[in-house]
C-alpha atoms as a PDB file:
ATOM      1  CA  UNK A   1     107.111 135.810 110.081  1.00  0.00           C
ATOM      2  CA  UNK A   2     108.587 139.220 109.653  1.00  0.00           C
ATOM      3  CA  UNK A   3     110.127 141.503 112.043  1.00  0.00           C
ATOM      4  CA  UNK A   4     107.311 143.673 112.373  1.00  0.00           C
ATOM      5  CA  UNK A   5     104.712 140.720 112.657  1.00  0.00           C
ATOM      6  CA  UNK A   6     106.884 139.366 115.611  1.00  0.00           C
ATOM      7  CA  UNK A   7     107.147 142.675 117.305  1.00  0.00           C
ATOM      8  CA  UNK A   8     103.426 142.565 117.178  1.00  0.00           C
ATOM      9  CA  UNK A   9     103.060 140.155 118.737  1.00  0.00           C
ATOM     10  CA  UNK A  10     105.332 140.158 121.450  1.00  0.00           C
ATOM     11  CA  UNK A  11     103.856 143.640 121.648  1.00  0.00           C
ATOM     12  CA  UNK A  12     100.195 142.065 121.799  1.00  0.00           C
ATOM     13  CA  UNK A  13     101.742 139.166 124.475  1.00  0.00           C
ATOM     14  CA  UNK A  14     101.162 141.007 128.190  1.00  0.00           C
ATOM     15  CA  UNK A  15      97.885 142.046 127.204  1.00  0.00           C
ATOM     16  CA  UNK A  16      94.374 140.646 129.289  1.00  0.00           C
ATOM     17  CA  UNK A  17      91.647 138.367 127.313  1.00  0.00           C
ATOM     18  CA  UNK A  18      89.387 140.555 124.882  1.00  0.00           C
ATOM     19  CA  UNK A  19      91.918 143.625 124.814  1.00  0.00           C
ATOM     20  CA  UNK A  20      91.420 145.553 121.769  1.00  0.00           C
ATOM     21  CA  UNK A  21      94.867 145.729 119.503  1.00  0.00           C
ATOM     22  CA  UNK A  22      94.521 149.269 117.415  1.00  0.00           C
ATOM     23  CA  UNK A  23      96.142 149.646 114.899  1.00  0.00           C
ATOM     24  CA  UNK A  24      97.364 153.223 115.959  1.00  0.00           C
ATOM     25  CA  UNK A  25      98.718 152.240 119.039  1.00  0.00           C
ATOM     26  CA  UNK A  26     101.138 149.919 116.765  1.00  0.00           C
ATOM     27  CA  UNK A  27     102.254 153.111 114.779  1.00  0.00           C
ATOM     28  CA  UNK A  28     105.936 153.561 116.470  1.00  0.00           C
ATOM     29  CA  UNK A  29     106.747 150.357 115.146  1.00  0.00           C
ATOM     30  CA  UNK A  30     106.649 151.379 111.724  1.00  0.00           C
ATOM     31  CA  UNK A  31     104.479 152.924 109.356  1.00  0.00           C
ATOM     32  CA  UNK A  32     100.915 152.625 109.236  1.00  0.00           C
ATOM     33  CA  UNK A  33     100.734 150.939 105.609  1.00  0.00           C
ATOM     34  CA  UNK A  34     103.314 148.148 106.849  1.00  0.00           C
ATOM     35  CA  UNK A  35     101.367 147.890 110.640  1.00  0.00           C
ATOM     36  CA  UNK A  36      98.025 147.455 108.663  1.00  0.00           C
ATOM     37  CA  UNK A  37      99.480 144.667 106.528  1.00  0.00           C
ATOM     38  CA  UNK A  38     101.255 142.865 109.373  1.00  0.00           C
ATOM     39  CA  UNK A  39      98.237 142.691 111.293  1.00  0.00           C
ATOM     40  CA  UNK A  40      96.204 141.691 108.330  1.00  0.00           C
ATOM     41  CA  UNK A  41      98.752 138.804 108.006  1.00  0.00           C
ATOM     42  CA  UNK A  42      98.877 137.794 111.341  1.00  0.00           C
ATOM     43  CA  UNK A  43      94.407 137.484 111.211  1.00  0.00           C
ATOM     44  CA  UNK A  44      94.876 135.556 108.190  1.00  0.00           C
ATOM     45  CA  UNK A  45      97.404 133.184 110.356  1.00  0.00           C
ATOM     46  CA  UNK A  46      94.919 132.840 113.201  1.00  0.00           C
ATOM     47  CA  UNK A  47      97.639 135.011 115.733  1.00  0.00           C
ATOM     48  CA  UNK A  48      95.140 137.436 116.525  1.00  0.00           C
ATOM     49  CA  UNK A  49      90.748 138.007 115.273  1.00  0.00           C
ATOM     50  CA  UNK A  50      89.938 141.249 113.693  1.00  0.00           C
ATOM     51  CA  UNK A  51      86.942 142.430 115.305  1.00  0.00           C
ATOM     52  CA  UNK A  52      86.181 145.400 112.827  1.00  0.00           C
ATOM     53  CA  UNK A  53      88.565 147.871 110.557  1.00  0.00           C
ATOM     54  CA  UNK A  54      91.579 148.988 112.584  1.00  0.00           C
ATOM     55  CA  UNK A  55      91.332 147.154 115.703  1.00  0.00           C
ATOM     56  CA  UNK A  56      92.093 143.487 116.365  1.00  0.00           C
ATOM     57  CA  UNK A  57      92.130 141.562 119.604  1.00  0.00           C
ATOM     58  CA  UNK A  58      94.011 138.623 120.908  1.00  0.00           C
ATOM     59  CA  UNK A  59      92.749 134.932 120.463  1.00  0.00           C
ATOM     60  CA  UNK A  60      92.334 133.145 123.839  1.00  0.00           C
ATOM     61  CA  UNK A  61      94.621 130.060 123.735  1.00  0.00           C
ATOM     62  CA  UNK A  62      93.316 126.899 125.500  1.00  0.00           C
ATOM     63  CA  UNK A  63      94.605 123.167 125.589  1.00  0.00           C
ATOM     64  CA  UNK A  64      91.416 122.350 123.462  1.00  0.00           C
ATOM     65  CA  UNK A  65      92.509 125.057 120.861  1.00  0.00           C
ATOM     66  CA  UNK A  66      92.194 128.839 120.172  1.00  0.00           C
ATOM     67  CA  UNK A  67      89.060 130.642 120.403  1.00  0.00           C
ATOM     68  CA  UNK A  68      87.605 134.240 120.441  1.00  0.00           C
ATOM     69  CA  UNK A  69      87.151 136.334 124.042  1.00  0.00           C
ATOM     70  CA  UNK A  70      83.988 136.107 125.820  1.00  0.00           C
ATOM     71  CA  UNK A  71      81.921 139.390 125.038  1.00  0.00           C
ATOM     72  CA  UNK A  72      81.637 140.287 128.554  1.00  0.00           C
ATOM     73  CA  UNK A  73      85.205 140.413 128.376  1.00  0.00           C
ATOM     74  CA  UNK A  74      85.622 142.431 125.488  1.00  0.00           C
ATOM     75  CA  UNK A  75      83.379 144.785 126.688  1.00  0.00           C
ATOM     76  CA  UNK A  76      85.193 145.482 130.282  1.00  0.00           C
ATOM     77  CA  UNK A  77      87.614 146.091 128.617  1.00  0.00           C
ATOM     78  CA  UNK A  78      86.168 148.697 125.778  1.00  0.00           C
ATOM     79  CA  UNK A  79      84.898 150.993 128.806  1.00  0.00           C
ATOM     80  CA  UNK A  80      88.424 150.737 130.895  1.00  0.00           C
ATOM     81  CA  UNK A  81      90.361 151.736 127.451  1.00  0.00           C
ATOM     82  CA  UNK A  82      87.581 153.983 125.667  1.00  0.00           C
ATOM     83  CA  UNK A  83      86.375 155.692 128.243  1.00  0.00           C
ATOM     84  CA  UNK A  84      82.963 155.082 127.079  1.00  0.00           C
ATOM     85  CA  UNK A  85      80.050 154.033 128.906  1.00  0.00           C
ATOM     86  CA  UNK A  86      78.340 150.219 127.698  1.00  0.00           C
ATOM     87  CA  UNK A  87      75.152 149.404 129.082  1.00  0.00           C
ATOM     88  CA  UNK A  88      73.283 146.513 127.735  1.00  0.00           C
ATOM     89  CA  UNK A  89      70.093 147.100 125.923  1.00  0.00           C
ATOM     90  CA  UNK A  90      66.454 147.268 126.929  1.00  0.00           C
ATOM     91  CA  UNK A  91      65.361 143.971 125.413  1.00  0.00           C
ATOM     92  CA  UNK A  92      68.249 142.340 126.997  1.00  0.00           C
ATOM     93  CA  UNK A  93      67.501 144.236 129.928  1.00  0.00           C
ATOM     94  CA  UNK A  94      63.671 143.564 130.097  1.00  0.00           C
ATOM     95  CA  UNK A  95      64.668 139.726 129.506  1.00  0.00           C
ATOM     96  CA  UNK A  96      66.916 139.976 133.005  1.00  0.00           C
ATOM     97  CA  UNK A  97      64.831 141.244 135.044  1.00  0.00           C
ATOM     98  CA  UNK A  98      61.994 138.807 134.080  1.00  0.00           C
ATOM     99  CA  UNK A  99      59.861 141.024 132.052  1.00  0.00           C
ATOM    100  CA  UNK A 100      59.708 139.123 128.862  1.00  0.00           C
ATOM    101  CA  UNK A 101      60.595 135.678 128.437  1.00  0.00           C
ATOM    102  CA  UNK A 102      61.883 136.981 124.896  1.00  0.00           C
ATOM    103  CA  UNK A 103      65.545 136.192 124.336  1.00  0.00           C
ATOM    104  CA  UNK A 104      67.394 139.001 122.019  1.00  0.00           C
ATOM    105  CA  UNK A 105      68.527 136.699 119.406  1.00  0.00           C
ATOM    106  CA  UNK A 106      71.602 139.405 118.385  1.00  0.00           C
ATOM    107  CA  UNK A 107      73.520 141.011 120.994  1.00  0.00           C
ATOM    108  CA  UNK A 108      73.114 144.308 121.237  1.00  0.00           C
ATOM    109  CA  UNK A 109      74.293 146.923 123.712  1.00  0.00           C
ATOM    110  CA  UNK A 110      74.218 150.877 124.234  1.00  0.00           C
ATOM    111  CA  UNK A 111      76.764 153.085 124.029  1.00  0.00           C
ATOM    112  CA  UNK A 112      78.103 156.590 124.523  1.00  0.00           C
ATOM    113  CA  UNK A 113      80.011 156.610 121.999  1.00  0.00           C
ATOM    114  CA  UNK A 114      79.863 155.943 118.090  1.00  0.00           C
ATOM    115  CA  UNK A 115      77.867 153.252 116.536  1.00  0.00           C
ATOM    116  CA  UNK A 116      79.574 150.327 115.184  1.00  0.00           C
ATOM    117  CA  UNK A 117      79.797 146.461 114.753  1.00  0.00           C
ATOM    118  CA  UNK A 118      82.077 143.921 116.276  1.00  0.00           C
ATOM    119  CA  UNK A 119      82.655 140.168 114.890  1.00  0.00           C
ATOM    120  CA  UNK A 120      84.135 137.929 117.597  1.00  0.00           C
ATOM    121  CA  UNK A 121      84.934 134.537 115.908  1.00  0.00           C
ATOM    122  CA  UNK A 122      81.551 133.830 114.236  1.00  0.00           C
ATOM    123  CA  UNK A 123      79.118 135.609 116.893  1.00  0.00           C
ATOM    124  CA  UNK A 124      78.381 139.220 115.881  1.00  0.00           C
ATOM    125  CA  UNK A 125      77.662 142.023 118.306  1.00  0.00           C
ATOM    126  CA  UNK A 126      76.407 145.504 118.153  1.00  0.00           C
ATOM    127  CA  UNK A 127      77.020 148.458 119.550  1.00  0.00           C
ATOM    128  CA  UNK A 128      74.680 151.270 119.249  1.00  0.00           C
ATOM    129  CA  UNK A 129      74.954 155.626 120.261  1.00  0.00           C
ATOM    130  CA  UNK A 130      72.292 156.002 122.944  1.00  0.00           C
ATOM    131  CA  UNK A 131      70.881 158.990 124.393  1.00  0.00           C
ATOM    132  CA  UNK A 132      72.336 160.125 127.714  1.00  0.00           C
ATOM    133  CA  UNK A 133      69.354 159.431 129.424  1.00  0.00           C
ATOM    134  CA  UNK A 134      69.207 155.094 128.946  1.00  0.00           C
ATOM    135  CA  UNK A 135      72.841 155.381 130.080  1.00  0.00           C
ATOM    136  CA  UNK A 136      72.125 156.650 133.068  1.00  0.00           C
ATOM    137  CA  UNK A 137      72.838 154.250 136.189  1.00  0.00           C
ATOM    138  CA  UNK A 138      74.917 151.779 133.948  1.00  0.00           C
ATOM    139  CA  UNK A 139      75.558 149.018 136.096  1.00  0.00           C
ATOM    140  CA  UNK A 140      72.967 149.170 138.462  1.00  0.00           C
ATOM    141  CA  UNK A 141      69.699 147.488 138.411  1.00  0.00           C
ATOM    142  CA  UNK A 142      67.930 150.980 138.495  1.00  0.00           C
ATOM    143  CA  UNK A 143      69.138 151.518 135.160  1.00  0.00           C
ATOM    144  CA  UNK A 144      68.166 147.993 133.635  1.00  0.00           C
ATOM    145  CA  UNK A 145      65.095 148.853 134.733  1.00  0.00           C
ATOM    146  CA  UNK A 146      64.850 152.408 133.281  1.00  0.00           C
ATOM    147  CA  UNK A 147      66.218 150.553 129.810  1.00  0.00           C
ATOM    148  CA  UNK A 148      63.629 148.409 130.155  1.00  0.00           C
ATOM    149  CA  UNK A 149      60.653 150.033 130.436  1.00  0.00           C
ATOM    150  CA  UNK A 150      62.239 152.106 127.773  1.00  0.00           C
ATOM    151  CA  UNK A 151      62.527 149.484 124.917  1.00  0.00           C
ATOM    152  CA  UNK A 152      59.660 148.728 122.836  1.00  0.00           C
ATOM    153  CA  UNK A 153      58.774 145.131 122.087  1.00  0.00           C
ATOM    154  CA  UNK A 154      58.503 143.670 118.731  1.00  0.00           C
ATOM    155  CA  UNK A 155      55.617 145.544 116.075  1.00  0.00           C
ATOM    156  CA  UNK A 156      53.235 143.643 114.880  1.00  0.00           C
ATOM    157  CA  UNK A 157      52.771 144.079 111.459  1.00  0.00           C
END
């Protein structure tokens, strides 16, 4: 491994399970050409998963082998870092609280901030910009229920 990779890493070491590695917060390392190949090197190794373009996140290391963070995880920690509030979404939400027996077959959950897509080991998840208003009371059951009524179930075509 090269001295950058290995600074990395030992960089990456003291952080929690499902903590997002950016690539910008790697920049005083070196230069953003060599950071973005060093981290592409160390996915390709299996040292870390590369959930989308320009962020990576730690593999969880077990005696049965290596394996991605739980989304849950991931997640707590994308609203402690970003800032940004993650609720999940309505069908999700209708399915909790026993309004549907439906199960969302992708995950899928709101967001304040931009849209985007996440790949955890082989499991994809979604994050989608939401309106202020089916943010409101994240974490409460109020709000699940507010998401819930909100969603609309499948269309029959």
């Amino acid at each position: 491994m090269t001295r950058l990779s290995t600074q990395i890493l030992e960089e990456t070491k003291g952080l929690p399970e499902g903590a997002p590695i950016a690539a910008k917060a790697l920049l005083h390392l070196g230069k953003r050409a060599a950071v973005d190949q060093a981290l592409s090197r160390l996915a390709a190794r299996g040292k870390l998963l590369r959930a989308r373009r320009g962020m990576y996140l730690r593999p969880v290391e077990s005696r049965f082998g290596v394996r991605a963070p739980t989304v849950e995880k991931v997640i707590e920690e994308a609203k402690v870092r970003g800032g940004e509030t993650i609720v999940s979404s309505g069908a999700a939400a209708a399915n909790h609280l026993g309004l549907t027996t439906q199960v969302p077959v992708r995950q899928l959950y709101l967001t304040s901030g931009p849209s985007h897509a996440m790949r955890l080991g082989k499991q994809g998840v979604e994050f989608k910009h939401a309106p202020r208003w089916q943010l409101t009371l994240a974490g409460r059951p109020t709000g699940e229920v507010v998401r819930a009524l909100a969603w609309v179930g499948p269309k029959e075509v």
